[in-house]
Protein backbone atom coordinates (compact mmCIF):
# COMPACT_ATOMS: atom_id res chain seq x y z
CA UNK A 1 23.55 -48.88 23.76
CA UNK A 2 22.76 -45.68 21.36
CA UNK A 3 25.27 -43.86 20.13
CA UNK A 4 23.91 -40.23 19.04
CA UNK A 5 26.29 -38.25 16.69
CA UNK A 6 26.78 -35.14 15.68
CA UNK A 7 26.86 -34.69 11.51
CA UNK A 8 29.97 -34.97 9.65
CA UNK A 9 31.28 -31.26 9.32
CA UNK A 10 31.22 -32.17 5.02
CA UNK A 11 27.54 -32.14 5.83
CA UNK A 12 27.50 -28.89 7.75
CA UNK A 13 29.38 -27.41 5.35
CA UNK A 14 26.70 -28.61 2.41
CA UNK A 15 23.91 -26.95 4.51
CA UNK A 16 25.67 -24.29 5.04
CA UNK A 17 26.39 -23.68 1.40
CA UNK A 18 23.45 -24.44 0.09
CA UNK A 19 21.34 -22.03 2.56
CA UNK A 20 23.54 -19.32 1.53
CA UNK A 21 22.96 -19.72 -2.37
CA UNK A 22 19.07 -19.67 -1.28
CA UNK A 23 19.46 -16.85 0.70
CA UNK A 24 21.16 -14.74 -2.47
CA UNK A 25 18.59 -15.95 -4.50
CA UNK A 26 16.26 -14.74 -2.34
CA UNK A 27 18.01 -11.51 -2.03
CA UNK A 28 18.14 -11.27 -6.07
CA UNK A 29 14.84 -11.89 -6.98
CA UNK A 30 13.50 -9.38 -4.47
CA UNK A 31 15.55 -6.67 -5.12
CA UNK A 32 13.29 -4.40 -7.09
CA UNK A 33 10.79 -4.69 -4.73
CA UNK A 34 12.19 -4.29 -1.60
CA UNK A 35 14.73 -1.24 -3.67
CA UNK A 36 10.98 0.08 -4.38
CA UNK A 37 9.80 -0.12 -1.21
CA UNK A 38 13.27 1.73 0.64
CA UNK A 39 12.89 4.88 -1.92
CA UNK A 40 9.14 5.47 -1.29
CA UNK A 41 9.71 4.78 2.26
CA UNK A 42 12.24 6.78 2.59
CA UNK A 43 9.78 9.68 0.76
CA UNK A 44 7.05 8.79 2.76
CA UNK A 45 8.43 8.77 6.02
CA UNK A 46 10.48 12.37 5.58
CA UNK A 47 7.70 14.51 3.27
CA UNK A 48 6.37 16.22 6.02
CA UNK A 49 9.40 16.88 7.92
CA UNK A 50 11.53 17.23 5.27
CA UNK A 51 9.44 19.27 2.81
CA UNK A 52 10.39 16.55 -0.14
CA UNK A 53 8.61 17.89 -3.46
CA UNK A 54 8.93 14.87 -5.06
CA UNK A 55 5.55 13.77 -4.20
CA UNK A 56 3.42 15.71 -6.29
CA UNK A 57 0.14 15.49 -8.13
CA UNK A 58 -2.26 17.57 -10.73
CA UNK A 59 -5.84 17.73 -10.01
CA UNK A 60 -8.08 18.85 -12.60
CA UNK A 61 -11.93 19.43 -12.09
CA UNK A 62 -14.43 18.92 -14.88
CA UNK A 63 -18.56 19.25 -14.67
CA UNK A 64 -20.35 16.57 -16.77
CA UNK A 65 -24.11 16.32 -17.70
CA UNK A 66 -26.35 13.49 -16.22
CA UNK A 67 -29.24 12.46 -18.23
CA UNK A 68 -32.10 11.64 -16.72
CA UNK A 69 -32.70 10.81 -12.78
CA UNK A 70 -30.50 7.96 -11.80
CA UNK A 71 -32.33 5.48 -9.39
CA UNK A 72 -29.41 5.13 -6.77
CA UNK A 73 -25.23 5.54 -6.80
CA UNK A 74 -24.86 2.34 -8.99
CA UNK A 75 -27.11 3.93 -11.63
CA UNK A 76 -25.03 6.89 -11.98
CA UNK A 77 -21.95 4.90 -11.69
CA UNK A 78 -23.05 3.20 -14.91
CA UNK A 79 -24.22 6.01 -16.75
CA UNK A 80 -20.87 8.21 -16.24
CA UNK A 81 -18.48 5.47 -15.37
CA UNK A 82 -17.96 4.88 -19.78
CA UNK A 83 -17.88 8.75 -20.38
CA UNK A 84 -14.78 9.05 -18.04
CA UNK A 85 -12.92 5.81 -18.93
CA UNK A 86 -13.90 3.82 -15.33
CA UNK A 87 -14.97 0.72 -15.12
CA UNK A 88 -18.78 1.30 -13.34
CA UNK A 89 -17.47 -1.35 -10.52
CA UNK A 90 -14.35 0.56 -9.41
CA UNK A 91 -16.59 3.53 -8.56
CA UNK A 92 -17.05 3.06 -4.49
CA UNK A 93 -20.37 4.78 -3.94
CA UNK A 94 -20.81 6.94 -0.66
CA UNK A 95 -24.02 8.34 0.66
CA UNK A 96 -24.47 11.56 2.77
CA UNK A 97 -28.17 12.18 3.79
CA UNK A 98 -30.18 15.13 3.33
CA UNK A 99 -30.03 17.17 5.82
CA UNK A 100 -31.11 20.97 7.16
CA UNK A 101 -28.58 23.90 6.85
CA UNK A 102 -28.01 27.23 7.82
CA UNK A 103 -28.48 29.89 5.43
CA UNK A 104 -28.66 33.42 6.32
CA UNK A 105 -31.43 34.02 9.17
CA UNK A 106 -33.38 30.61 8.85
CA UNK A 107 -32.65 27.06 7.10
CA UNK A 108 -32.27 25.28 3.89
CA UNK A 109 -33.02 21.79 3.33
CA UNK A 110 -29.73 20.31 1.73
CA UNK A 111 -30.24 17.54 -1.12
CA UNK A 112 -28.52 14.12 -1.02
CA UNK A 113 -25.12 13.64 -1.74
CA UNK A 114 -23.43 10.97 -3.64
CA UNK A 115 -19.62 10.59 -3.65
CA UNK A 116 -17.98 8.17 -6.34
CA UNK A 117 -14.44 7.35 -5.83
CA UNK A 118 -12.28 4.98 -8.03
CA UNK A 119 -8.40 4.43 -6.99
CA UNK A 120 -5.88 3.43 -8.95
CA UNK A 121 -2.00 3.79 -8.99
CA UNK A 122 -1.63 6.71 -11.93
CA UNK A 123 -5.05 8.00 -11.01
CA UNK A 124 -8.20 8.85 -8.38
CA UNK A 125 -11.30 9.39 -10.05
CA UNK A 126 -13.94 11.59 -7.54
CA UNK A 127 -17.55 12.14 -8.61
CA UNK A 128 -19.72 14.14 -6.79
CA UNK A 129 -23.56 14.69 -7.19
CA UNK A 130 -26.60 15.92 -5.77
CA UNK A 131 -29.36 14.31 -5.72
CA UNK A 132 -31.98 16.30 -8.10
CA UNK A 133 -29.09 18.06 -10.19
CA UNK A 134 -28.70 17.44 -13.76
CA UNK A 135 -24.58 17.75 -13.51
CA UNK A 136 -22.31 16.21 -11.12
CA UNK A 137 -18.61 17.57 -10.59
CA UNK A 138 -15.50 15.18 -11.52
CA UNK A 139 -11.95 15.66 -9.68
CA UNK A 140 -8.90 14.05 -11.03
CA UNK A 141 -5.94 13.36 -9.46
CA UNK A 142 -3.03 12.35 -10.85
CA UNK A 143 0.14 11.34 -9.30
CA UNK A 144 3.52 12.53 -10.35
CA UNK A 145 5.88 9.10 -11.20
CA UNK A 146 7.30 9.35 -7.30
CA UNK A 147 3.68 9.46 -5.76
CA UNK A 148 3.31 6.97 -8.59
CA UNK A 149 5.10 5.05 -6.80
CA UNK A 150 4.54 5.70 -3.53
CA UNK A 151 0.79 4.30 -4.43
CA UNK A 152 2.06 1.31 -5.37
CA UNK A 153 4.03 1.24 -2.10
CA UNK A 154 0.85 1.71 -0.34
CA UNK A 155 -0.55 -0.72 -2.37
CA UNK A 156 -3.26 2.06 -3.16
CA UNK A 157 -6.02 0.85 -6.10
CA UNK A 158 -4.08 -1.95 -7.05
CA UNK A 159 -5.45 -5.77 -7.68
CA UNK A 160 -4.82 -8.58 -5.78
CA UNK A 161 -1.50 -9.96 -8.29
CA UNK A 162 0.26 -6.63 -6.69
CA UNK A 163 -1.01 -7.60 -3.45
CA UNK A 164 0.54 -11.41 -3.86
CA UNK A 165 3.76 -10.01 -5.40
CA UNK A 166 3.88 -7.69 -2.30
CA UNK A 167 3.24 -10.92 0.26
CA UNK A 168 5.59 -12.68 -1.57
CA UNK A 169 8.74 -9.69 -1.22
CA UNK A 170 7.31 -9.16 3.03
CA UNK A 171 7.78 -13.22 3.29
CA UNK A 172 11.20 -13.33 1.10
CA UNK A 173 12.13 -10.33 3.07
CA UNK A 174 11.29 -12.54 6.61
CA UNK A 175 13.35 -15.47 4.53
CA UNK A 176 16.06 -13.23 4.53
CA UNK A 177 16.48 -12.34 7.92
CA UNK A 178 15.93 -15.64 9.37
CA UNK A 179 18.72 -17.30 7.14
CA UNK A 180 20.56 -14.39 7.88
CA UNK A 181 20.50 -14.61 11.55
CA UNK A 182 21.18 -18.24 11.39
CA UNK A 183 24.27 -17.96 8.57
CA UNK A 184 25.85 -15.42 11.32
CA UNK A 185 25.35 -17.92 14.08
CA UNK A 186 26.97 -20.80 12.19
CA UNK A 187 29.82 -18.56 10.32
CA UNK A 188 30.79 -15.84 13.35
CA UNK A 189 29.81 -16.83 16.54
CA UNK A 190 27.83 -19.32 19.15
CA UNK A 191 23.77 -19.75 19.07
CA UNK A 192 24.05 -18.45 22.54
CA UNK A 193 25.24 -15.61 21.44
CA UNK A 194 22.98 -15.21 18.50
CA UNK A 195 19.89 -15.39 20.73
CA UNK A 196 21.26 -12.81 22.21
CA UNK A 197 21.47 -10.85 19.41
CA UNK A 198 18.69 -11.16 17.68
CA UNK A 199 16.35 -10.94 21.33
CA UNK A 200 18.03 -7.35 21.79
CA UNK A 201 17.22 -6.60 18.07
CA UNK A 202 13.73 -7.59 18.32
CA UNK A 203 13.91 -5.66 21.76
CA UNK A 204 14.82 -2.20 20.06
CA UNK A 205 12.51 -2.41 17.14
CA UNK A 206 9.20 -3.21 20.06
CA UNK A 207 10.78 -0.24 21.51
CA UNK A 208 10.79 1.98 19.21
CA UNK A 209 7.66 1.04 17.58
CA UNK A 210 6.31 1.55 21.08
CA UNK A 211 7.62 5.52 21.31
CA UNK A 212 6.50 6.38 18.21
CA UNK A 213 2.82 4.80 18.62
């Protein structure tokens, strides 16, 4: 016959201590992130409603030559994207067709349109030329430090290292509720009980999520 038994409660306890010194490492080396991502949030989520000022930005609007007839929207990426400090690549070309437009009693036929638009964090680059024109318009925008910020939050022109440090907070953060949930179970009360808990939890947040879609 098979006995099955239950582990000794020194065991238990070793688990037990051991998942919670994971869990506060966890919680320590994520704590900038997830501290960075409650402030611009927070920002985010109340700068309508709220009228929040913090998330500001100066836009300043230059006209630069362009020599020559560029070929297509990578052309004239490469020929302006040294003069303003861009790397030609980060320029996202967009293309509007010509098209006819009103103009006082008849038409006039409008040129093409290329946009140019480079993102990063501390800065969007927007180029703007038409096709035939020997100057194209240039808008800056740059971000005060809290719209800075709530770039990075957005993960807004930023590479793919920000985009694995990000990943690597959302799955720590996961990490952290799971243990968390399971810590309480062990420490407070019964895993009946916990299911419970954490199935109503789940419950509200669907809910929620639900109203506000």
């Amino acid at each position: 016959m098979i006995h099955l038994h239950s582990r000794p409660a020194a065991q238990r306890g070793n688990s037990q201590k051991w998942l919670r010194r994971i869990h506060a490492w966890f919680g320590l080396a994520i704590a900038s992130m997830l501290l960075l991502f409650v402030v611009t949030g927070f920002l985010l989520n109340h700068r309508a409603v709220m009228k929040i000022p913090a998330l500001d930005r100066k836009e300043v609007t230059q006209v630069v030559p362009v020599e020559g007839a560029p070929s297509d929207p990578q052309a004239l990426a490469a020929a302006l994207g040294p003069e303003l400090g861009v790397d030609a690549r980060a320029l996202t070309p967009k293309v509007d067709p010509a098209r006819a437009v009103s103009w006082g009693d008849g038409e006039l036929r409008q040129p093409e349109r290329w946009t140019l638009r480079a993102d990063t964090p501390s800065e969007t680059v927007q180029v703007e030329y038409w096709l035939g024109s020997r100057q194209a318009e240039v808008k800056r925008t740059q971000p005060n430090l809290w719209l800075h910020l709530a770039r990075l939050h957005m993960s807004i022109g930023t590479g793919p290292a920000w985009a694995l440090l990000a990943d690597a907070a959302a799955l720590g953060l996961a990490f952290l509720g799971i243990s968390g949930f399971w810590l309480w179970g062990r420490l407070h009360g019964s895993r009946r009980r916990l299911t419970l808990i954490a199935s109503g939890g789940l419950a509200l947040v669907g809910g929620l999520a639900f109203l506000a879609g």
